[in-house]
N, C-alpha and C. Protein backbone atom coordinates (compact mmCIF):
# COMPACT_ATOMS: atom_id res chain seq x y z
N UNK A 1 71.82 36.31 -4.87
CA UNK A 1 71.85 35.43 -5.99
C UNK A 1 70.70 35.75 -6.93
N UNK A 2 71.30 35.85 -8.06
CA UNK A 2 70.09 36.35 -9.67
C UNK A 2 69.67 34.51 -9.41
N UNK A 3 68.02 34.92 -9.83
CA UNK A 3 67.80 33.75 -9.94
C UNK A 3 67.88 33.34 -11.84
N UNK A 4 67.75 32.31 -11.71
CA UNK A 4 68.01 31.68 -13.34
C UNK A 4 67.05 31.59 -14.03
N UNK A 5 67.12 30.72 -15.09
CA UNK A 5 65.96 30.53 -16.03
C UNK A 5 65.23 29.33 -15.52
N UNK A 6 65.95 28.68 -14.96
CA UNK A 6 65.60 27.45 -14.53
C UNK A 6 64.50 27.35 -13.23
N UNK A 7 64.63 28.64 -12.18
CA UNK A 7 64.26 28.98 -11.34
C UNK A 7 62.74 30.13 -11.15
N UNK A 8 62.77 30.44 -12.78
CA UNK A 8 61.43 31.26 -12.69
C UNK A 8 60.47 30.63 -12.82
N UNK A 9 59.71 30.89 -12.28
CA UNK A 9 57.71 30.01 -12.55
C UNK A 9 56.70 31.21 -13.07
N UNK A 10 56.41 30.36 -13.89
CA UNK A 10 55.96 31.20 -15.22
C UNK A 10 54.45 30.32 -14.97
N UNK A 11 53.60 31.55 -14.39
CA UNK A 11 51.96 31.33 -14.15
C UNK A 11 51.01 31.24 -15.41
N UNK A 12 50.58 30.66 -15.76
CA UNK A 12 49.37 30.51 -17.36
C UNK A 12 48.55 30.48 -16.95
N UNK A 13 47.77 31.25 -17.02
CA UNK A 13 46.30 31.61 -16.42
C UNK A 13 45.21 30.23 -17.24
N UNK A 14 44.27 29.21 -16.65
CA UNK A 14 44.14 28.33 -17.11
C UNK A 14 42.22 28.54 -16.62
N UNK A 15 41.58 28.53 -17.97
CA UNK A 15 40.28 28.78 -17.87
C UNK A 15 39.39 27.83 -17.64
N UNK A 16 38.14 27.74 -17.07
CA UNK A 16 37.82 26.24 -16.80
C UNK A 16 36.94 26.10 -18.08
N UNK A 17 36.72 24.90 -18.30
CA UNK A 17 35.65 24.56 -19.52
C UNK A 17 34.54 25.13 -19.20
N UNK A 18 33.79 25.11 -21.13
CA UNK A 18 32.67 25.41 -20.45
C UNK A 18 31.38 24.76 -20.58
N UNK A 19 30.80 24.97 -19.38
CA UNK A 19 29.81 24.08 -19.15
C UNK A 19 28.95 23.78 -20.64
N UNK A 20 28.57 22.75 -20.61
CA UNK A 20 27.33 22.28 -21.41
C UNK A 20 26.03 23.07 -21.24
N UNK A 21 25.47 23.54 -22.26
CA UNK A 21 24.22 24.36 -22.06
C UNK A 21 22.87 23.29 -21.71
N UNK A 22 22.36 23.63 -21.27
CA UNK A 22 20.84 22.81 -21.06
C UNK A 22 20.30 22.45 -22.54
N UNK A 23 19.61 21.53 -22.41
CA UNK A 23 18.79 21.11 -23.79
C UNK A 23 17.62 21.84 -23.57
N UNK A 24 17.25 22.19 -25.06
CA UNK A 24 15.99 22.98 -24.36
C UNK A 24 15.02 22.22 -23.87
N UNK A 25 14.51 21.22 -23.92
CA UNK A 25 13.46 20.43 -23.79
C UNK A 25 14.08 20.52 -21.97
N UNK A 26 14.96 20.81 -21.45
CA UNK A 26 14.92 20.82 -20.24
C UNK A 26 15.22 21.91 -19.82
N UNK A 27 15.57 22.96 -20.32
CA UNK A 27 15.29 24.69 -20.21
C UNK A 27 13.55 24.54 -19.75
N UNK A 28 13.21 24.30 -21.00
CA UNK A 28 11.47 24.63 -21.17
C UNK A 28 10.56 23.79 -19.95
N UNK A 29 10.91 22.34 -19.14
CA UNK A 29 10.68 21.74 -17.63
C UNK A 29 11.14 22.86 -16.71
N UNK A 30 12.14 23.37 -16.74
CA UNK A 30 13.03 23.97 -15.81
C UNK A 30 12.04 25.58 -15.68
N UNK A 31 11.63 25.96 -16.71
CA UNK A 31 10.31 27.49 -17.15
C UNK A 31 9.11 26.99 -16.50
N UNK A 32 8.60 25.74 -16.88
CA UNK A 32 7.32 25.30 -16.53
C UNK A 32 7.40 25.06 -14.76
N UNK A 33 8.33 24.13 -15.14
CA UNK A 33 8.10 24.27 -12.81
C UNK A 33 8.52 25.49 -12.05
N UNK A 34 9.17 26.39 -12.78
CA UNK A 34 9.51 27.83 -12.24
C UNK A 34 8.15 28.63 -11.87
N UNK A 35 7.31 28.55 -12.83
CA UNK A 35 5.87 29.09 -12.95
C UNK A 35 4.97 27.94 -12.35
N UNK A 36 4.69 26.99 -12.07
CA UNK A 36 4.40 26.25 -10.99
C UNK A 36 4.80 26.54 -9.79
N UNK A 37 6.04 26.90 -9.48
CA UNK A 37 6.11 27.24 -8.26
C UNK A 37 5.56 28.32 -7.49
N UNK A 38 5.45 29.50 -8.63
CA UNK A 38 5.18 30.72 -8.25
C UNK A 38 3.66 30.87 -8.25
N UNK A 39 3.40 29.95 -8.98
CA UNK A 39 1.65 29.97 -8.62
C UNK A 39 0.91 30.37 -9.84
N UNK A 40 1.53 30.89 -10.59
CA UNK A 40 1.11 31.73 -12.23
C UNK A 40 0.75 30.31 -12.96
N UNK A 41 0.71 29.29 -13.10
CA UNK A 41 0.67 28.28 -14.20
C UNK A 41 -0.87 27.44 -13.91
N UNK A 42 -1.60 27.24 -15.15
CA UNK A 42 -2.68 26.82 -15.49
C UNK A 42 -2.38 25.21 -14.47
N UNK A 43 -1.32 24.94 -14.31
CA UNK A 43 -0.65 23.78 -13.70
C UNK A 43 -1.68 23.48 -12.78
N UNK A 44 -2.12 24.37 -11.27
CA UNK A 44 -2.46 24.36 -10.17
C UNK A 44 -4.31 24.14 -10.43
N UNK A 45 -4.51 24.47 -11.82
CA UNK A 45 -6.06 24.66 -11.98
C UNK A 45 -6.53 22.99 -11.83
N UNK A 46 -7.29 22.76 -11.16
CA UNK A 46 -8.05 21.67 -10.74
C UNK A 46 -8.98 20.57 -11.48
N UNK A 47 -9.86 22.21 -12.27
CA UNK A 47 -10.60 22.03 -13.35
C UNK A 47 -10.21 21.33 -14.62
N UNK A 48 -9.28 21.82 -14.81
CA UNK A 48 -8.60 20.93 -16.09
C UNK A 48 -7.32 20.27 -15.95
N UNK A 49 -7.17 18.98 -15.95
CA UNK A 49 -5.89 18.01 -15.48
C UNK A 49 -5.04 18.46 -16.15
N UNK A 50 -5.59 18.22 -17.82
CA UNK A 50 -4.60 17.93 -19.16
C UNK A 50 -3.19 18.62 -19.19
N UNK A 51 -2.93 20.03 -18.10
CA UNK A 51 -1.95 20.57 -18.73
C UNK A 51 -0.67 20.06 -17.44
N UNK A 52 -1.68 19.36 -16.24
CA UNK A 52 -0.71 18.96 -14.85
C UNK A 52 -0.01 17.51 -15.74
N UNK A 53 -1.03 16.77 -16.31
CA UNK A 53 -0.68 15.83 -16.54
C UNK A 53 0.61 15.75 -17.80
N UNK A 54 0.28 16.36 -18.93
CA UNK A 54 1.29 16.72 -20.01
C UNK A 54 2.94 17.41 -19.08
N UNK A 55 2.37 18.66 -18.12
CA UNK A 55 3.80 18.46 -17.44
C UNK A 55 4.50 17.46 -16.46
N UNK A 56 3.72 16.32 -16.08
CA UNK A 56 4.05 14.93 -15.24
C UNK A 56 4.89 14.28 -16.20
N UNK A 57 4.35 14.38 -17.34
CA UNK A 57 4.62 13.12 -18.45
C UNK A 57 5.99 13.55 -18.98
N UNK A 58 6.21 14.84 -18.94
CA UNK A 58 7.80 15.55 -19.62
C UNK A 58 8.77 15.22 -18.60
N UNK A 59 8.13 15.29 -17.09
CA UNK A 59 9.24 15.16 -16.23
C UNK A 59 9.68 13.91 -16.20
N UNK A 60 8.33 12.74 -16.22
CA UNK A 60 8.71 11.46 -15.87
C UNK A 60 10.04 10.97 -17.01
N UNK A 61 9.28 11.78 -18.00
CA UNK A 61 9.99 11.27 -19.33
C UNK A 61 12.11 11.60 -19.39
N UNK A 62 11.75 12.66 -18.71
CA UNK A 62 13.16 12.94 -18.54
C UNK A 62 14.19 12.54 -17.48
N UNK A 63 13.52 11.98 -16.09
CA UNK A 63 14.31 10.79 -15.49
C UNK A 63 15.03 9.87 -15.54
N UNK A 64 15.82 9.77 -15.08
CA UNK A 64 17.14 8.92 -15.08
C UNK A 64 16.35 7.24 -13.97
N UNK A 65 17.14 6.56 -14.44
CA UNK A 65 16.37 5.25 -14.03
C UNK A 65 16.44 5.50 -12.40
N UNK A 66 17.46 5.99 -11.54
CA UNK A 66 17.30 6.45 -10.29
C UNK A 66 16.35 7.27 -9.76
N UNK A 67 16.21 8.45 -10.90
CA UNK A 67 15.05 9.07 -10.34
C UNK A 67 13.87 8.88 -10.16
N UNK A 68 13.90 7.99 -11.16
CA UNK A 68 12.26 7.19 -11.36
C UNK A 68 12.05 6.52 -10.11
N UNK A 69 13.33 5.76 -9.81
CA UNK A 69 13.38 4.70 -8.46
C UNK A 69 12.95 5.40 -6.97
N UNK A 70 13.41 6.99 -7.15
CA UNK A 70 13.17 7.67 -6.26
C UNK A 70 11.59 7.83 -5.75
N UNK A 71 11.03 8.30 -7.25
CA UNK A 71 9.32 8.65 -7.56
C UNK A 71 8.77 7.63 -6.97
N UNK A 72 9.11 6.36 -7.47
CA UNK A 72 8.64 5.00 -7.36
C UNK A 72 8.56 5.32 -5.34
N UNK A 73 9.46 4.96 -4.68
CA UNK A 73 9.62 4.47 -3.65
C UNK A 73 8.65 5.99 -2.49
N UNK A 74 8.69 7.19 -3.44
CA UNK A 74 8.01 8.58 -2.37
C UNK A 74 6.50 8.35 -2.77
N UNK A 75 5.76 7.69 -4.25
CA UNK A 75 4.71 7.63 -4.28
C UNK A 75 3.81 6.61 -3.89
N UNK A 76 4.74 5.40 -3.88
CA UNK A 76 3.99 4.21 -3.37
C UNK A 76 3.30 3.90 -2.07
N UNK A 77 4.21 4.74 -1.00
CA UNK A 77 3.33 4.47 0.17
C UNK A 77 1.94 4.99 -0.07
N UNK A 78 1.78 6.37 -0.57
CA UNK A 78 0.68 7.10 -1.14
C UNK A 78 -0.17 6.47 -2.19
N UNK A 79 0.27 5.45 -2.64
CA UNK A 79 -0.63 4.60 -3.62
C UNK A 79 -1.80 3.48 -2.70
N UNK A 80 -0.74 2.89 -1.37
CA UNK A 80 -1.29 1.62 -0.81
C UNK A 80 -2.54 2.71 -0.23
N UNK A 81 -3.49 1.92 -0.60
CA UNK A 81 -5.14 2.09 0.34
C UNK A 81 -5.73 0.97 0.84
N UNK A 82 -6.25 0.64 1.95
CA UNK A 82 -6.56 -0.19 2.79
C UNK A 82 -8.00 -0.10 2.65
N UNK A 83 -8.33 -0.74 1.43
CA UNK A 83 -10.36 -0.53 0.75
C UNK A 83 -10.79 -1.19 1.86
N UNK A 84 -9.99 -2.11 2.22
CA UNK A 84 -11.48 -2.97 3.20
C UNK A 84 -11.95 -2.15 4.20
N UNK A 85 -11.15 -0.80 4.84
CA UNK A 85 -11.55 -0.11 5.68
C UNK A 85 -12.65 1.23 5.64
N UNK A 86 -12.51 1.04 4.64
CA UNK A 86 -13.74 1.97 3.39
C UNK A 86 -15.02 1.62 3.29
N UNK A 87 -14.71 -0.06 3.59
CA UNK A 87 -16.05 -0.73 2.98
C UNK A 87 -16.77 -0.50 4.40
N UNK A 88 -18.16 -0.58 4.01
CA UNK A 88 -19.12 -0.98 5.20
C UNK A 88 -19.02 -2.10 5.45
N UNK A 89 -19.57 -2.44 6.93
CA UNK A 89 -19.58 -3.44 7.57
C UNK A 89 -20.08 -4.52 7.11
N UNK A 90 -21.24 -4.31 6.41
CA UNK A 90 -22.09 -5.36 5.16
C UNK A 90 -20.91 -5.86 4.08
N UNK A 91 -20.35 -5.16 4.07
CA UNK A 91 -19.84 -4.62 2.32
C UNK A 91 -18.79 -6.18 2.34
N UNK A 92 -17.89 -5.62 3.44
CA UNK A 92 -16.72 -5.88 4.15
C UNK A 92 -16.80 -7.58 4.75
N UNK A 93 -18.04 -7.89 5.42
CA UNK A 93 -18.65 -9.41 5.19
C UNK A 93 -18.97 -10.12 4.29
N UNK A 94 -19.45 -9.27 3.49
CA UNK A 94 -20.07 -10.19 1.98
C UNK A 94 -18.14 -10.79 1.10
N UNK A 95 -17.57 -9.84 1.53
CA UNK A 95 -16.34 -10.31 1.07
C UNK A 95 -15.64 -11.42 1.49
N UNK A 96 -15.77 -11.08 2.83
CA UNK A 96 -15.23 -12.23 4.09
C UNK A 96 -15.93 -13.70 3.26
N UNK A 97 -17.18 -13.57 2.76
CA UNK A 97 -17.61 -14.46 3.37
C UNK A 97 -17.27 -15.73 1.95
N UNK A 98 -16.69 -15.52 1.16
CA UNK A 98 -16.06 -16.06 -0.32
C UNK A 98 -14.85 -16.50 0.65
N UNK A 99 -14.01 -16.27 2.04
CA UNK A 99 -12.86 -16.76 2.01
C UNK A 99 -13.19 -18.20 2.28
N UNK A 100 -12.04 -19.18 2.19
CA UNK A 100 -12.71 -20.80 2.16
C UNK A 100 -11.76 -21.52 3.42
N UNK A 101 -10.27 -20.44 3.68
CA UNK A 101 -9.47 -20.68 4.29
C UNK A 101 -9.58 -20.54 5.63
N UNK A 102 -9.76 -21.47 6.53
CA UNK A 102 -9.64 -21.01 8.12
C UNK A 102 -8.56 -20.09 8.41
N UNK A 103 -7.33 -20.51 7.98
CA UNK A 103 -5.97 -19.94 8.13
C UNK A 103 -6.10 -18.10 7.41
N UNK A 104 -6.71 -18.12 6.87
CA UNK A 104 -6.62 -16.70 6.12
C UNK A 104 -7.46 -16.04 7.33
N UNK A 105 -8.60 -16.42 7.08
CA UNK A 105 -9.38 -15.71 8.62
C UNK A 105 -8.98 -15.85 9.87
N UNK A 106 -7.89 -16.25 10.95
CA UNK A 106 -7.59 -16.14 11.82
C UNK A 106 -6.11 -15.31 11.50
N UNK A 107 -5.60 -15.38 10.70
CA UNK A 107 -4.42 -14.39 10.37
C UNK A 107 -5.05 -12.72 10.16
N UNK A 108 -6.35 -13.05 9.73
CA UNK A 108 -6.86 -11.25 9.32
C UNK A 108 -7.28 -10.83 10.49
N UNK A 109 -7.34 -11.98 11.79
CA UNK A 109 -7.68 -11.40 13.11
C UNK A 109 -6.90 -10.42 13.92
N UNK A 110 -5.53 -10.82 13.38
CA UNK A 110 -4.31 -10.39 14.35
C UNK A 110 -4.15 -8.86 13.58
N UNK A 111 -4.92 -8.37 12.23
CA UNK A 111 -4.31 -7.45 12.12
C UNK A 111 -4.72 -6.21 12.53
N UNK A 112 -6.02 -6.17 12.91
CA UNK A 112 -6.32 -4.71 14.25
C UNK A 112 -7.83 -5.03 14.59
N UNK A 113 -8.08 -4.36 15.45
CA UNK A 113 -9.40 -4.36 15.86
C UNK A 113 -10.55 -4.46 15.08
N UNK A 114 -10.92 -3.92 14.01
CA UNK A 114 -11.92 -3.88 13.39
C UNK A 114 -12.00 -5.22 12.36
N UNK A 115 -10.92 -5.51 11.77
CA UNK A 115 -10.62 -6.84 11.02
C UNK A 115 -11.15 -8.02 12.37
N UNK A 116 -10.34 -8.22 13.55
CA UNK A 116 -10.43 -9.33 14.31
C UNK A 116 -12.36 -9.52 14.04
N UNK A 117 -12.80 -8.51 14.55
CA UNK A 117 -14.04 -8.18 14.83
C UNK A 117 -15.43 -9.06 13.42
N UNK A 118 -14.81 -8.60 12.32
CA UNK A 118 -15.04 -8.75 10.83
C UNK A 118 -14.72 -10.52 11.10
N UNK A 119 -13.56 -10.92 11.28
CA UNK A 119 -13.30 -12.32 11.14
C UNK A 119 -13.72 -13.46 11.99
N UNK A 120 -14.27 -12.47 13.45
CA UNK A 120 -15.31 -13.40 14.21
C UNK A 120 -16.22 -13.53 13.98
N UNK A 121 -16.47 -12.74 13.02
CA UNK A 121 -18.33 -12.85 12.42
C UNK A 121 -18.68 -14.18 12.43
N UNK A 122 -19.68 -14.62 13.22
CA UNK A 122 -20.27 -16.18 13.16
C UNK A 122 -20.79 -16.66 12.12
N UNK A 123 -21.47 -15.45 11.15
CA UNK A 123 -22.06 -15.86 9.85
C UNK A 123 -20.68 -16.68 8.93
N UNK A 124 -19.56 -15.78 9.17
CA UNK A 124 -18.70 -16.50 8.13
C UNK A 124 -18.42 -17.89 8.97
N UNK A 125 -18.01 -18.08 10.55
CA UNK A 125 -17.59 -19.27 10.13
C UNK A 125 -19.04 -20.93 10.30
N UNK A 126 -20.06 -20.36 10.23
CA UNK A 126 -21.12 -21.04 10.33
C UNK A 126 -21.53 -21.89 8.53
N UNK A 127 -21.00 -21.02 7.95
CA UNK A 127 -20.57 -21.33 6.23
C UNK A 127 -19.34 -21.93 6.12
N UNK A 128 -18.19 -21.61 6.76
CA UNK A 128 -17.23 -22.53 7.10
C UNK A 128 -17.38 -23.99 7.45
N UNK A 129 -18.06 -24.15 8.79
CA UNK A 129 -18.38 -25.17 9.00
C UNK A 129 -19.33 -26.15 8.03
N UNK A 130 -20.36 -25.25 7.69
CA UNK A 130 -20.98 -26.30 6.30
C UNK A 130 -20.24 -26.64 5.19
N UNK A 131 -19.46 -26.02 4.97
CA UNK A 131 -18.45 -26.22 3.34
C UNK A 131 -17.48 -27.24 4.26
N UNK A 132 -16.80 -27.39 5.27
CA UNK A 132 -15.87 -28.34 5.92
C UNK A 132 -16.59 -29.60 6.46
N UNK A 133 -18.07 -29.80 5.94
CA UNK A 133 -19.11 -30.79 6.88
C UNK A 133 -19.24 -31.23 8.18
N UNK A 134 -18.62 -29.67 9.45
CA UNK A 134 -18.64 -29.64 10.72
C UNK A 134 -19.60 -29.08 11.26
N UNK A 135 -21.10 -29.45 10.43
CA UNK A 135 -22.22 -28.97 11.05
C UNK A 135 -23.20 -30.38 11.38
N UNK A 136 -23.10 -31.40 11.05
CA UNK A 136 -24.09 -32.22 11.74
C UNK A 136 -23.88 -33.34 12.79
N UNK A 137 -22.59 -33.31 12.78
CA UNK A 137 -22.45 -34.56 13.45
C UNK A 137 -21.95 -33.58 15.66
N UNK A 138 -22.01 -32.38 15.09
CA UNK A 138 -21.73 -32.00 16.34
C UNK A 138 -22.76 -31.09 17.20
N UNK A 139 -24.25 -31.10 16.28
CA UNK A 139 -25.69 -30.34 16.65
C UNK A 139 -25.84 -30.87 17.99
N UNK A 140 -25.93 -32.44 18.84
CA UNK A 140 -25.91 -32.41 19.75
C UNK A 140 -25.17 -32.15 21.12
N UNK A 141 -24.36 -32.21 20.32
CA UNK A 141 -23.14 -31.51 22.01
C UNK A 141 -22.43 -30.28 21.79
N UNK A 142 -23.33 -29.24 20.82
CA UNK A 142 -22.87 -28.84 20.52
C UNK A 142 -24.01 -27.10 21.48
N UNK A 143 -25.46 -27.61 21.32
CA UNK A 143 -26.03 -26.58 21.92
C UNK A 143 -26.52 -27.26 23.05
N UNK A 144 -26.22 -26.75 24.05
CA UNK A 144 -26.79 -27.10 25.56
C UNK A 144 -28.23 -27.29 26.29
N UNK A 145 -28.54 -28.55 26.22
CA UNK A 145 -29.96 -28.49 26.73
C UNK A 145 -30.76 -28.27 27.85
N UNK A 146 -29.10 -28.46 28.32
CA UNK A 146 -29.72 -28.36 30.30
C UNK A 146 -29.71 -26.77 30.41
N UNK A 147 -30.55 -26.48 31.54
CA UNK A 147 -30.95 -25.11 32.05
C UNK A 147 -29.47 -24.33 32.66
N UNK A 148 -28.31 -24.88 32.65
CA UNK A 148 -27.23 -24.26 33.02
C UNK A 148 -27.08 -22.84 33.03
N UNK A 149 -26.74 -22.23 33.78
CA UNK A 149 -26.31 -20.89 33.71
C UNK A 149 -25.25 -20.29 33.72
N UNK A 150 -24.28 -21.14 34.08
CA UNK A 150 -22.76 -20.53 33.13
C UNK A 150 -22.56 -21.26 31.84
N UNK A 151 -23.42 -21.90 31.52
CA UNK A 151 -22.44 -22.20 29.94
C UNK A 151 -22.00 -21.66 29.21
N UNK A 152 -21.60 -21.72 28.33
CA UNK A 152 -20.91 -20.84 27.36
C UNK A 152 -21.57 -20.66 26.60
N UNK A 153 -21.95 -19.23 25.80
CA UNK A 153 -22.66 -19.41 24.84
C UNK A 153 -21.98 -20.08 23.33
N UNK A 154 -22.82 -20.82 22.26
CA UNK A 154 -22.67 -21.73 20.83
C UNK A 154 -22.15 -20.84 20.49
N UNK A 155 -21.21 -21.36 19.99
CA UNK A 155 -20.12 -20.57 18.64
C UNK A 155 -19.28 -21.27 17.21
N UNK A 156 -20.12 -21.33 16.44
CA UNK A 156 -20.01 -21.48 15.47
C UNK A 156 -18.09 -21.75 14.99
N UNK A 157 -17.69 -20.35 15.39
CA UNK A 157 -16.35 -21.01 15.41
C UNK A 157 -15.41 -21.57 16.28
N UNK A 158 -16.11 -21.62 17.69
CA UNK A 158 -15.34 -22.61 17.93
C UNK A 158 -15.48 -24.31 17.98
N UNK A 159 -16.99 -24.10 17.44
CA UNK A 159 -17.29 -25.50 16.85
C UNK A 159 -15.82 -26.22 15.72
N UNK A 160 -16.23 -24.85 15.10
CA UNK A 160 -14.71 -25.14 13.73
C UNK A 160 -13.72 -25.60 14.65
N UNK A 161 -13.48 -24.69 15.22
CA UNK A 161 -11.71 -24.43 15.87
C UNK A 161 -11.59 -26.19 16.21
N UNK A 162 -12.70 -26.73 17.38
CA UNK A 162 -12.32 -28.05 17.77
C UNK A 162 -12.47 -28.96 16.61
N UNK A 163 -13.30 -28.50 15.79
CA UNK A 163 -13.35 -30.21 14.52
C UNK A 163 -12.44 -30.22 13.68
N UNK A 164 -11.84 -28.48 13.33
CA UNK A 164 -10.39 -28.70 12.54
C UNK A 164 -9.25 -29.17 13.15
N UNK A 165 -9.28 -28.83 14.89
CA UNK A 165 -8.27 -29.40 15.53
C UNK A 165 -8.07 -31.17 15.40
N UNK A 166 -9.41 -31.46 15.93
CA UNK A 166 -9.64 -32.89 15.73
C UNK A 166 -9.25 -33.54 14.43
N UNK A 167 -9.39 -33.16 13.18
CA UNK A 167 -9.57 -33.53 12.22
C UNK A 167 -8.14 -33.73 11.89
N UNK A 168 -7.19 -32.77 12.39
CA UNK A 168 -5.80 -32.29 11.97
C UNK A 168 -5.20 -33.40 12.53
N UNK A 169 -5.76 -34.14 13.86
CA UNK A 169 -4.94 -35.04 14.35
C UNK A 169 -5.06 -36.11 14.14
């Protein structure tokens, strides 16, 4: 059987579009981090920011609100710094010692060793107790007169601890 007219398939070669060219303003990002990568670009020099920073500012500038979201969320952990751990031990008390809140200082206890340490400081809560007026009425039962030898040694905060307890109830 001849096939028909009806029966031939007739192929049209069908070209794909063509792409959109780059803008240059993102040709010329696309040159600059090429040569950043390779190590050739004033980019890497230390000495002078101005030309890292001018290429930060083209890239940021050319982000899409996602990408930014991206930047946002890879640089921020790298932003948080934990100064109080920076500070000296002096440094780091003198700060403590402006807090007014019992509750703030027993919460900064739980958060690692060196903080707990910082927030038992007796100096702070011995200023506690004077700003809360839990320093005079508890001077006598408060330091031990008898020659005992297990007592406990005075603590300032747990002077607090019982007069805020008391007080609370």
């Amino acid at each position: 059987m001849n096939p028909g007219p009806e029966d031939v398939v007739h192929l049209i070669p069908i070209r794909a579009p063509p792409t959109p060219d780059l803008s240059p303003r993102l040709k010329q990002i696309e040159a600059e981090l090429e040569k950043f990568q390779l190590g050739s670009s004033p980019l890497l020099s230390l000495q002078d920011r101005t030309p890292r920073r001018q290429f930060l500012d083209r890239v940021v500038d050319s982000c899409t609100h996602e990408e930014l979201h991206y930047l946002w969320e890879r640089v921020s952990p790298m932003m948080k710094c934990d100064f109080f751990s920076n500070l000296p031990t002096e440094l780091a008390l003198l700060v403590l010692s402006f807090v007014d809140e019992p509750i703030a200082l027993t919460r900064l206890e739980r958060v690692n060793t060196r903080y707990s340490a910082l927030a038992r400081d007796e100096g702070i809560w011995e200023r506690l107790c004077g700003c809360y007026g839990y320093g005079e009425e508890f001077d006598e039962e408060a330091r031990p007169t008898s020659g005992l030898i297990f007592a406990k040694p005075f603590s300032y905060r747990e002077r607090f601890r019982r007069a805020y307890t008391v007080g609370m109830l």
